[in-house]
N, C-alpha and C. Protein backbone atom coordinates (compact mmCIF):
# COMPACT_ATOMS: atom_id res chain seq x y z
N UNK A 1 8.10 16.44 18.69
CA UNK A 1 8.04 15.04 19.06
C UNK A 1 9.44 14.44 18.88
N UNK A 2 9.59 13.39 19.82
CA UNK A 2 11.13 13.02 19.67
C UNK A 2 10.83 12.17 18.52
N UNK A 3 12.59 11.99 17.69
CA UNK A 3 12.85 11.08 16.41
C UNK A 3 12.45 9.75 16.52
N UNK A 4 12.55 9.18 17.60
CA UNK A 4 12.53 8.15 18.31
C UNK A 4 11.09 7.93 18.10
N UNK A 5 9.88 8.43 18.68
CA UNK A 5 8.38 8.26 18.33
C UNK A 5 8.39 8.42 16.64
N UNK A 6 8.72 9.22 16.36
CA UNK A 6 8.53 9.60 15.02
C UNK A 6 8.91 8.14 14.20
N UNK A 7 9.86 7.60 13.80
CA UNK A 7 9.88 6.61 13.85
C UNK A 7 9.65 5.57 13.82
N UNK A 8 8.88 5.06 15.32
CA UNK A 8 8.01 3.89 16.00
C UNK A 8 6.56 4.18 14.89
N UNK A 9 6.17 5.68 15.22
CA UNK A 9 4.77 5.72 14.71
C UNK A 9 5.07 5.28 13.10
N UNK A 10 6.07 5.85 12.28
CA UNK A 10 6.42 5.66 10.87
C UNK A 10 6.11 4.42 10.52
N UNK A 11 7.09 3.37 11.60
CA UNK A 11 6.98 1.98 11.25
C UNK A 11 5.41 1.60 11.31
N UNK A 12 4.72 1.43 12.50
CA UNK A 12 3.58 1.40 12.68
C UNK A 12 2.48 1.45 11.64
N UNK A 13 2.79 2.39 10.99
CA UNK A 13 2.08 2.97 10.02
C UNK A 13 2.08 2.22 8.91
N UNK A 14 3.73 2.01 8.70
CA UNK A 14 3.72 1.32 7.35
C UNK A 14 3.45 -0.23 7.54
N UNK A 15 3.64 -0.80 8.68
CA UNK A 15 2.96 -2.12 8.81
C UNK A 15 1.37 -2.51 8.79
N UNK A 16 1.11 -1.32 9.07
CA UNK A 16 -0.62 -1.36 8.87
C UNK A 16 -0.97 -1.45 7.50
N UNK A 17 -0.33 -0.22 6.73
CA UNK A 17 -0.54 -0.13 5.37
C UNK A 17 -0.42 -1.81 4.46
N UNK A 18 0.88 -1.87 4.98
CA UNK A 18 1.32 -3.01 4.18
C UNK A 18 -0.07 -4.30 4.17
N UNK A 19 -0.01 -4.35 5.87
CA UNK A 19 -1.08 -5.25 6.07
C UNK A 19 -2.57 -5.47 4.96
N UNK A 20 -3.02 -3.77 4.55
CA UNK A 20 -4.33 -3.95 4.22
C UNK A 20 -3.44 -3.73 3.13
N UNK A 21 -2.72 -3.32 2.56
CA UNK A 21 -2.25 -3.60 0.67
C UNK A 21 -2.35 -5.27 0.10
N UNK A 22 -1.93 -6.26 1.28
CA UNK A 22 -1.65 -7.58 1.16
C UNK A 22 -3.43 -7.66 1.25
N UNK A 23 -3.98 -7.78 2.26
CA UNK A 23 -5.50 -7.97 2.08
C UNK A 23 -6.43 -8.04 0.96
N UNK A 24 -5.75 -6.50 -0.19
CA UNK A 24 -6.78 -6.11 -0.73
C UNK A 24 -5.96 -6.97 -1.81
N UNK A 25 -4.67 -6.86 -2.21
CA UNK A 25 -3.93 -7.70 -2.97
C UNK A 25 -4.85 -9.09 -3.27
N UNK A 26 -4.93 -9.81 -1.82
CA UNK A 26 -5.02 -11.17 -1.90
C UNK A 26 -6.69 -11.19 -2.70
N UNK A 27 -7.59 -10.55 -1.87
CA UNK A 27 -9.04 -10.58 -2.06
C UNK A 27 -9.49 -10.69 -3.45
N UNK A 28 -8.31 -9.37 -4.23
CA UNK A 28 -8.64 -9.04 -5.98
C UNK A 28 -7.92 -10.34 -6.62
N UNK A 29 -7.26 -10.59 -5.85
CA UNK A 29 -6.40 -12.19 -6.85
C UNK A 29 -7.46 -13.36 -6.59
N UNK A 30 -8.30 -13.27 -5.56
CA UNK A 30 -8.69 -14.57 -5.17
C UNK A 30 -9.87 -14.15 -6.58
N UNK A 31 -10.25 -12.98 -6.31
CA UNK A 31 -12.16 -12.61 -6.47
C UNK A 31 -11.50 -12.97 -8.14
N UNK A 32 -10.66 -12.56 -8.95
CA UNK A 32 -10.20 -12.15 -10.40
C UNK A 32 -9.96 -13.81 -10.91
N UNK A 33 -10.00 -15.00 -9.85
CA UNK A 33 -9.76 -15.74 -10.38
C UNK A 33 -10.69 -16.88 -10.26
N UNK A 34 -11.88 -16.69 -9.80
CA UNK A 34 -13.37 -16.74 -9.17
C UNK A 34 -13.94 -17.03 -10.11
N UNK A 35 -14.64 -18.53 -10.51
CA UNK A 35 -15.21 -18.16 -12.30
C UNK A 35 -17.14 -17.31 -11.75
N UNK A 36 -16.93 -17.94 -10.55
CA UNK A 36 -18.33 -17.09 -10.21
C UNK A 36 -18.43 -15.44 -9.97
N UNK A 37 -18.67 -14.49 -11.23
CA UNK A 37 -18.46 -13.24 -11.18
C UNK A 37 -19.95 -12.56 -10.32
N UNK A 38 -19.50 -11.30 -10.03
CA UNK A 38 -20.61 -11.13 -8.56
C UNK A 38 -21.69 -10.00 -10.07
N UNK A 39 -22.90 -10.42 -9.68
CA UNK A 39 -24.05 -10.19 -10.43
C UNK A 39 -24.32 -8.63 -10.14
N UNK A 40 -24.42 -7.56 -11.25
CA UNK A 40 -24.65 -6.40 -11.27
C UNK A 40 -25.32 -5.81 -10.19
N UNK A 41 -24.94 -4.94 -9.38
CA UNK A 41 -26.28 -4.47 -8.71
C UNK A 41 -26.38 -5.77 -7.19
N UNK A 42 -25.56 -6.75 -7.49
CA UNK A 42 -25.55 -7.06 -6.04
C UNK A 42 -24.36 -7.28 -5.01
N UNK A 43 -24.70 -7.12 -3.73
CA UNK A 43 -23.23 -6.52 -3.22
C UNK A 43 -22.95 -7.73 -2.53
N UNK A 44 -21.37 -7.67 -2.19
CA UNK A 44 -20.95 -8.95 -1.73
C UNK A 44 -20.47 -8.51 -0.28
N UNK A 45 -20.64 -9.29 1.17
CA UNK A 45 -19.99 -8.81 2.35
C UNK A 45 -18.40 -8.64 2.21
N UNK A 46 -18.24 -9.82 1.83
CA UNK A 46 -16.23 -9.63 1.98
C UNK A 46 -15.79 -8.38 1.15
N UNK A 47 -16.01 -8.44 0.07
CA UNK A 47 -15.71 -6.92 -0.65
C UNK A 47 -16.05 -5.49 -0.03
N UNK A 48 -17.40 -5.79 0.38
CA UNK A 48 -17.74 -4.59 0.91
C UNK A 48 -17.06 -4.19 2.39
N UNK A 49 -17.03 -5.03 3.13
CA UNK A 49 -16.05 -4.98 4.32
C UNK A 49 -14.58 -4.46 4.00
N UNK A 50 -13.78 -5.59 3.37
CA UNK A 50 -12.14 -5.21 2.56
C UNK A 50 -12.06 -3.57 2.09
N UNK A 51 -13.27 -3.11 1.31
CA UNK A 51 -13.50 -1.64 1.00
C UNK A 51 -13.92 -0.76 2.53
N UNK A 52 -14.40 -1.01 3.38
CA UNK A 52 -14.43 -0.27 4.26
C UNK A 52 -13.26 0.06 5.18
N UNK A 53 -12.26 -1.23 5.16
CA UNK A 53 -11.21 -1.87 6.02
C UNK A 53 -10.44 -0.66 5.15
N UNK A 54 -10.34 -0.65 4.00
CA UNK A 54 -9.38 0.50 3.49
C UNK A 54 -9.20 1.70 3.32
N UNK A 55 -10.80 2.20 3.15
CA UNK A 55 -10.99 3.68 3.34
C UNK A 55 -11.08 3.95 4.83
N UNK A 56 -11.25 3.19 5.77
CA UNK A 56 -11.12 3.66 7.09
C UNK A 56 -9.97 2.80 7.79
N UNK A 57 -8.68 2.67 7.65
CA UNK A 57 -7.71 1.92 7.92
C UNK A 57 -6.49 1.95 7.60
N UNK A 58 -6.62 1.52 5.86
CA UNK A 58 -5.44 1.09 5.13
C UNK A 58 -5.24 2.56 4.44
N UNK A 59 -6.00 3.40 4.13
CA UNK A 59 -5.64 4.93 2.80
C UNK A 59 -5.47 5.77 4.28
N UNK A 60 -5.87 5.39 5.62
CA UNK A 60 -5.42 6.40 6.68
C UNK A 60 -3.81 5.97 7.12
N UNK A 61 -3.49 4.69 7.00
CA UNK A 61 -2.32 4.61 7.23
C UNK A 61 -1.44 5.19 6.48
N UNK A 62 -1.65 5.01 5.17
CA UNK A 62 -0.64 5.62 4.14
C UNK A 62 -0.72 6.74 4.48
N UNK A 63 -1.35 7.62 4.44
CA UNK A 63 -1.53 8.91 4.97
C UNK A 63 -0.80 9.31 6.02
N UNK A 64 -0.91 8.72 6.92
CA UNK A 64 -0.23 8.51 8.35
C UNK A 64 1.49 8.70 7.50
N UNK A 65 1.86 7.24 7.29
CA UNK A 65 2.91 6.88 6.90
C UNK A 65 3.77 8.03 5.74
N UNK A 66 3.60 8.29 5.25
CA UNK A 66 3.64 9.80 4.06
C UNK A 66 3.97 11.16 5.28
N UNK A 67 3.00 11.67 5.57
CA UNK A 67 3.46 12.85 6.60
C UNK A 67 4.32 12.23 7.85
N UNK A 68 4.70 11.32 8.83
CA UNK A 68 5.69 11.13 9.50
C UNK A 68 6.92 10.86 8.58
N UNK A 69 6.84 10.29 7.84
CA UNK A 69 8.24 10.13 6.68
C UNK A 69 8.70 11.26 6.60
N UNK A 70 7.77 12.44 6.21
CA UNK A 70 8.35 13.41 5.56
C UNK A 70 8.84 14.48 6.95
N UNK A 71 8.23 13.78 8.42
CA UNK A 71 8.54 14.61 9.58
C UNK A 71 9.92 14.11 9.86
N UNK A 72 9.97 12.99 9.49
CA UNK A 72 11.50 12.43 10.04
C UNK A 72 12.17 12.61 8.86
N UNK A 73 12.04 13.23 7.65
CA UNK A 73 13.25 13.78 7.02
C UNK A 73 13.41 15.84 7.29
N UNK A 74 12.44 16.00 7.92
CA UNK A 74 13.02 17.24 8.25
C UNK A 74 13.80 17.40 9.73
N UNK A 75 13.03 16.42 10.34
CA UNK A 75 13.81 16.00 11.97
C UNK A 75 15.51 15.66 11.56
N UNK A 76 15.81 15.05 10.84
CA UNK A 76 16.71 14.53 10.59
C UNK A 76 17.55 15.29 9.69
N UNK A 77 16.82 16.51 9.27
CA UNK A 77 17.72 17.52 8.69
C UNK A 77 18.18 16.55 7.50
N UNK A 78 17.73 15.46 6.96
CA UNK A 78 18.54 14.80 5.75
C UNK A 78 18.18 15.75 3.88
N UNK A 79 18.80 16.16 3.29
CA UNK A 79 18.95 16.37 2.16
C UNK A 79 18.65 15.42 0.70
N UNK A 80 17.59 14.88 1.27
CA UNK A 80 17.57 13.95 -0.30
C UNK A 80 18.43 13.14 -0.49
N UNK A 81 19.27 12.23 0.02
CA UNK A 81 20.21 11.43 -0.18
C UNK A 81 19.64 10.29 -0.95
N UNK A 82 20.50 9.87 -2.01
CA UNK A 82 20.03 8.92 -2.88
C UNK A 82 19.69 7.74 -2.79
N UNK A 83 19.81 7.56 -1.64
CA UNK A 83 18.99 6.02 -0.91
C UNK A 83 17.70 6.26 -0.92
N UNK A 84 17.39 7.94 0.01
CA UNK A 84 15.94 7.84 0.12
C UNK A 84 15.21 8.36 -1.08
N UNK A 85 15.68 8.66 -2.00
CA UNK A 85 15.28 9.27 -3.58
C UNK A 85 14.59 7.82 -3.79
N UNK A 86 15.51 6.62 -3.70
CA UNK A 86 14.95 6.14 -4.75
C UNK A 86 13.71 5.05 -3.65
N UNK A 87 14.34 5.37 -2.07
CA UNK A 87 13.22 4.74 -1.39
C UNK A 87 11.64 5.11 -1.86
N UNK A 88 11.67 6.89 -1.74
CA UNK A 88 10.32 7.58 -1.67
C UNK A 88 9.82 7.06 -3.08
N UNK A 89 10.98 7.04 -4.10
CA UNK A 89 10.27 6.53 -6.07
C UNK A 89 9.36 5.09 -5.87
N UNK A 90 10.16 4.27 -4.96
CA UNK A 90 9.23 2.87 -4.80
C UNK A 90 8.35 3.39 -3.75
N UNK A 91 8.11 4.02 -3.23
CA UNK A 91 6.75 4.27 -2.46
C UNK A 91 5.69 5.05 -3.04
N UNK A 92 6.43 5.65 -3.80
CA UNK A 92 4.97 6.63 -4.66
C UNK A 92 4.63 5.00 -5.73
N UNK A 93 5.35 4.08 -6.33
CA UNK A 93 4.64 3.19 -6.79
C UNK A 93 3.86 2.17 -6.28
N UNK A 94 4.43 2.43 -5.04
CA UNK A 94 3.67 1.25 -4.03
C UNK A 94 2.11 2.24 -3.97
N UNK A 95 1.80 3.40 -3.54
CA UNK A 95 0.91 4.47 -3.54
C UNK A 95 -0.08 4.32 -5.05
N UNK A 96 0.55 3.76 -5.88
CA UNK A 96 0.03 4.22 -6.91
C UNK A 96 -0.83 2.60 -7.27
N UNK A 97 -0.11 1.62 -6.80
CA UNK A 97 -0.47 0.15 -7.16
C UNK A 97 -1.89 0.28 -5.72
N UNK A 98 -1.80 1.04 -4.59
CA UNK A 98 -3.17 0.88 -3.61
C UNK A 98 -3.78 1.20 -4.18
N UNK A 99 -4.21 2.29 -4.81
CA UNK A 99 -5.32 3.43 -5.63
C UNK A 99 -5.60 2.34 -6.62
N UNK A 100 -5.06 1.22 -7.18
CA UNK A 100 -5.25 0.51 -8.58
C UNK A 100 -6.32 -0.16 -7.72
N UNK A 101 -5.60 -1.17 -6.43
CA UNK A 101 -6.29 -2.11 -6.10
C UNK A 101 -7.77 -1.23 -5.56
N UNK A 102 -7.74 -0.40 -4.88
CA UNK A 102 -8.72 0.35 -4.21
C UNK A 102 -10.03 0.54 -5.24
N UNK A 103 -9.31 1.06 -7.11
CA UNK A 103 -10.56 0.98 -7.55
C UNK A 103 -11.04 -0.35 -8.45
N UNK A 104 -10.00 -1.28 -8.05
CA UNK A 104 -10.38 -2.75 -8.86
C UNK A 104 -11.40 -3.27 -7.63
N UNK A 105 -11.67 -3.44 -6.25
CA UNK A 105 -11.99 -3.32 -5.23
C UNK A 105 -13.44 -2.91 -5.70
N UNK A 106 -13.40 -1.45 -5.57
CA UNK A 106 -14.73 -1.17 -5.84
C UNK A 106 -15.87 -1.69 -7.02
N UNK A 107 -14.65 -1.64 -7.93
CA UNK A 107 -15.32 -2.26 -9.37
C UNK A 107 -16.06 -3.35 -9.37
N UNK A 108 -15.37 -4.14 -8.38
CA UNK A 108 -15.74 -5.92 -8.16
C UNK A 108 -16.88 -5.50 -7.23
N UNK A 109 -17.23 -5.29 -6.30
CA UNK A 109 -17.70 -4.91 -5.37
C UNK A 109 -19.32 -3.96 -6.07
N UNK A 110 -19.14 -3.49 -6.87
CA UNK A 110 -20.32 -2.88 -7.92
C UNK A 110 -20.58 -3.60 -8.63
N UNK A 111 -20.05 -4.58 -9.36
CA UNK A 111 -20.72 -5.55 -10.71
C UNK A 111 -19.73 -4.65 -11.92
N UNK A 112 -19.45 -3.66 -11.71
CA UNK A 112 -18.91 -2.73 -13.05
C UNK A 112 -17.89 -3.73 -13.66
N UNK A 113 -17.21 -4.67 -13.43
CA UNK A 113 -16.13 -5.55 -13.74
C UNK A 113 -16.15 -6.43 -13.43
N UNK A 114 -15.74 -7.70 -13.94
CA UNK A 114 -15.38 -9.02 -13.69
C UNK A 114 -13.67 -9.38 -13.68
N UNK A 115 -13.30 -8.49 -14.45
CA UNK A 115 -11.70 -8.84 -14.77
C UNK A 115 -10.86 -7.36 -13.88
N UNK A 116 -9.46 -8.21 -13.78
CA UNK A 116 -8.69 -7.09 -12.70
C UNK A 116 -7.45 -6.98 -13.33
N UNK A 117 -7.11 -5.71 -13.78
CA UNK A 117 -5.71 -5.58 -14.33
C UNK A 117 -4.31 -7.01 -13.82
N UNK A 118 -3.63 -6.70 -15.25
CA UNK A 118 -2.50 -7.64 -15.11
C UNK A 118 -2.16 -7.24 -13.45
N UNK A 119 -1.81 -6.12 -13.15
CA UNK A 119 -1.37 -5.23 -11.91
C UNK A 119 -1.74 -5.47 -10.69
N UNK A 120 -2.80 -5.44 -11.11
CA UNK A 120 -3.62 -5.70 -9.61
C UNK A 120 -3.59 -7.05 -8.81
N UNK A 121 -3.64 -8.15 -9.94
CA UNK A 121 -3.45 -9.77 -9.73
C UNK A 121 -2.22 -10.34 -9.17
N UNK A 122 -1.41 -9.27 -9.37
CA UNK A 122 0.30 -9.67 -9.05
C UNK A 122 0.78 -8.54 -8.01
N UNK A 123 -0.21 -7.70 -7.11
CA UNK A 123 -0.01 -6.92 -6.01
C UNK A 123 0.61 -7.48 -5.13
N UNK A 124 0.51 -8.26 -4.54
CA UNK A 124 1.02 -9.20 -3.62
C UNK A 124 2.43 -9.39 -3.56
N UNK A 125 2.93 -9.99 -5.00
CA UNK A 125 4.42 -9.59 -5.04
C UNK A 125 5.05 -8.84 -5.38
N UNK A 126 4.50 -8.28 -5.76
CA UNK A 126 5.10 -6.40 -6.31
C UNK A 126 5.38 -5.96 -4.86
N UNK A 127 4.74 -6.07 -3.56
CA UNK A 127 4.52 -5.65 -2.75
C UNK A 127 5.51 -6.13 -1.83
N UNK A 128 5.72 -7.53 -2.00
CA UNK A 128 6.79 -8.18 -1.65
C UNK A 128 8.47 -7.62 -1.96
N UNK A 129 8.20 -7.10 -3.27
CA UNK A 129 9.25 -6.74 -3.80
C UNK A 129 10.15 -5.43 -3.42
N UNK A 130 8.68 -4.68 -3.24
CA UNK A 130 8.76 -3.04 -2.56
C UNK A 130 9.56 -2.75 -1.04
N UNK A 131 8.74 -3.87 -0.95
CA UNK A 131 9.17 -4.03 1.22
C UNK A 131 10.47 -4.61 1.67
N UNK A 132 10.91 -5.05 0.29
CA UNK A 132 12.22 -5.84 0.82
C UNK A 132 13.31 -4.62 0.21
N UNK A 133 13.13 -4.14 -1.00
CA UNK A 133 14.08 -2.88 -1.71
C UNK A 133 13.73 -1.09 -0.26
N UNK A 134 12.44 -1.64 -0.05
CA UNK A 134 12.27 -0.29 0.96
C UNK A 134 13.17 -0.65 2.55
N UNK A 135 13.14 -1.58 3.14
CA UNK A 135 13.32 -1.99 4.37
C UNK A 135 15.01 -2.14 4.36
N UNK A 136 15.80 -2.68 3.35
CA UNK A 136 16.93 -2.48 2.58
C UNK A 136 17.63 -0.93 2.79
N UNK A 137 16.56 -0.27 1.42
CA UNK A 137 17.28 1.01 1.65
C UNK A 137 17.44 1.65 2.98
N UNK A 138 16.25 1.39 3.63
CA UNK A 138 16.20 2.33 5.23
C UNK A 138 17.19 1.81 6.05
N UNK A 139 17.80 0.58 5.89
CA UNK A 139 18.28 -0.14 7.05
C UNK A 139 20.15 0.45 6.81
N UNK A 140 20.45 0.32 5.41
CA UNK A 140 21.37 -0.20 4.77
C UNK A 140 22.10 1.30 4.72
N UNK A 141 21.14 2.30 3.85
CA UNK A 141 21.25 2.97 3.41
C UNK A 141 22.84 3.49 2.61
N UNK A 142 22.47 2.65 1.45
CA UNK A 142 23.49 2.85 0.66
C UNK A 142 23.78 3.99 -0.13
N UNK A 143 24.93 4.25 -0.75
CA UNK A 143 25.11 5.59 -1.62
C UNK A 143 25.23 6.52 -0.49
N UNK A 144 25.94 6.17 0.68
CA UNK A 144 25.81 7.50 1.37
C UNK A 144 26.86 7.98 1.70
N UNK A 145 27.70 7.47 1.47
CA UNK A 145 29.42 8.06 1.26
C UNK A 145 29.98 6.96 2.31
């Protein structure tokens, strides 16, 4: 496939992702700060939807986004250069903050919890934070002689 698609689809990908990270972000900040907690054993539409939106959407994009990354660093013949070292380090945390929200998500969504990690409540700008240090490194790409 040309670099050029590779690329387009990359971006693609990660705008989707981003999209449902902000979603699920917003939903667990809204639901975590909700004094009406959702009653054991009964299910709520918006949660349950937001959870479907992600296992069929948002964890396929990342997915997506992860294997074209890693096609356009072999397309590109690049060596680990320390821009993208520390790009891929904020993306495995960005990876690691979805999986938080994904099972604060479910939790809410089961009755198992009422409360949502410090983490999860402040996704939103963490996320903010990620996209501007990621979009940076890719653009900029500093440290490269």
């Amino acid at each position: 496939m040309d670099y050029r698609w590779l690329d387009a689809l990359h971006i693609m990908a990660g705008v989707i992702w981003l999209g449902g990270i902000f979603m699920m972000a917003a939903i667990v900040a809204a639901w975590s700060q909700s004094r009406s907690a959702v009653a054991k054993g009964e299910s709520n539409p918006l949660l349950e939807y937001v959870r479907r939106w992600n296992r069929f959407v948002t964890s396929p994009a990342m997915i997506l986004l992860w294997a074209l990354g890693i096609a356009l660093m072999l397309k590109g013949d690049w060596l680990l250069p320390l821009w993208l070292g520390i790009k891929l380090a904020v993306l495995v945390f960005l990876s690691a903050v979805h999986g938080i929200l994904s099972g604060s998500l479910r939790r809410l969504a089961t009755g198992e919890t009422s409360t949502v990690s410090l983490l999860a409540r402040n996704a939103a700008w963490l996320t903010v934070v990620v996209v501007i240090v990621v979009v940076a490194l890719a653009v900029v790409k500093p440290f490269s002689g």
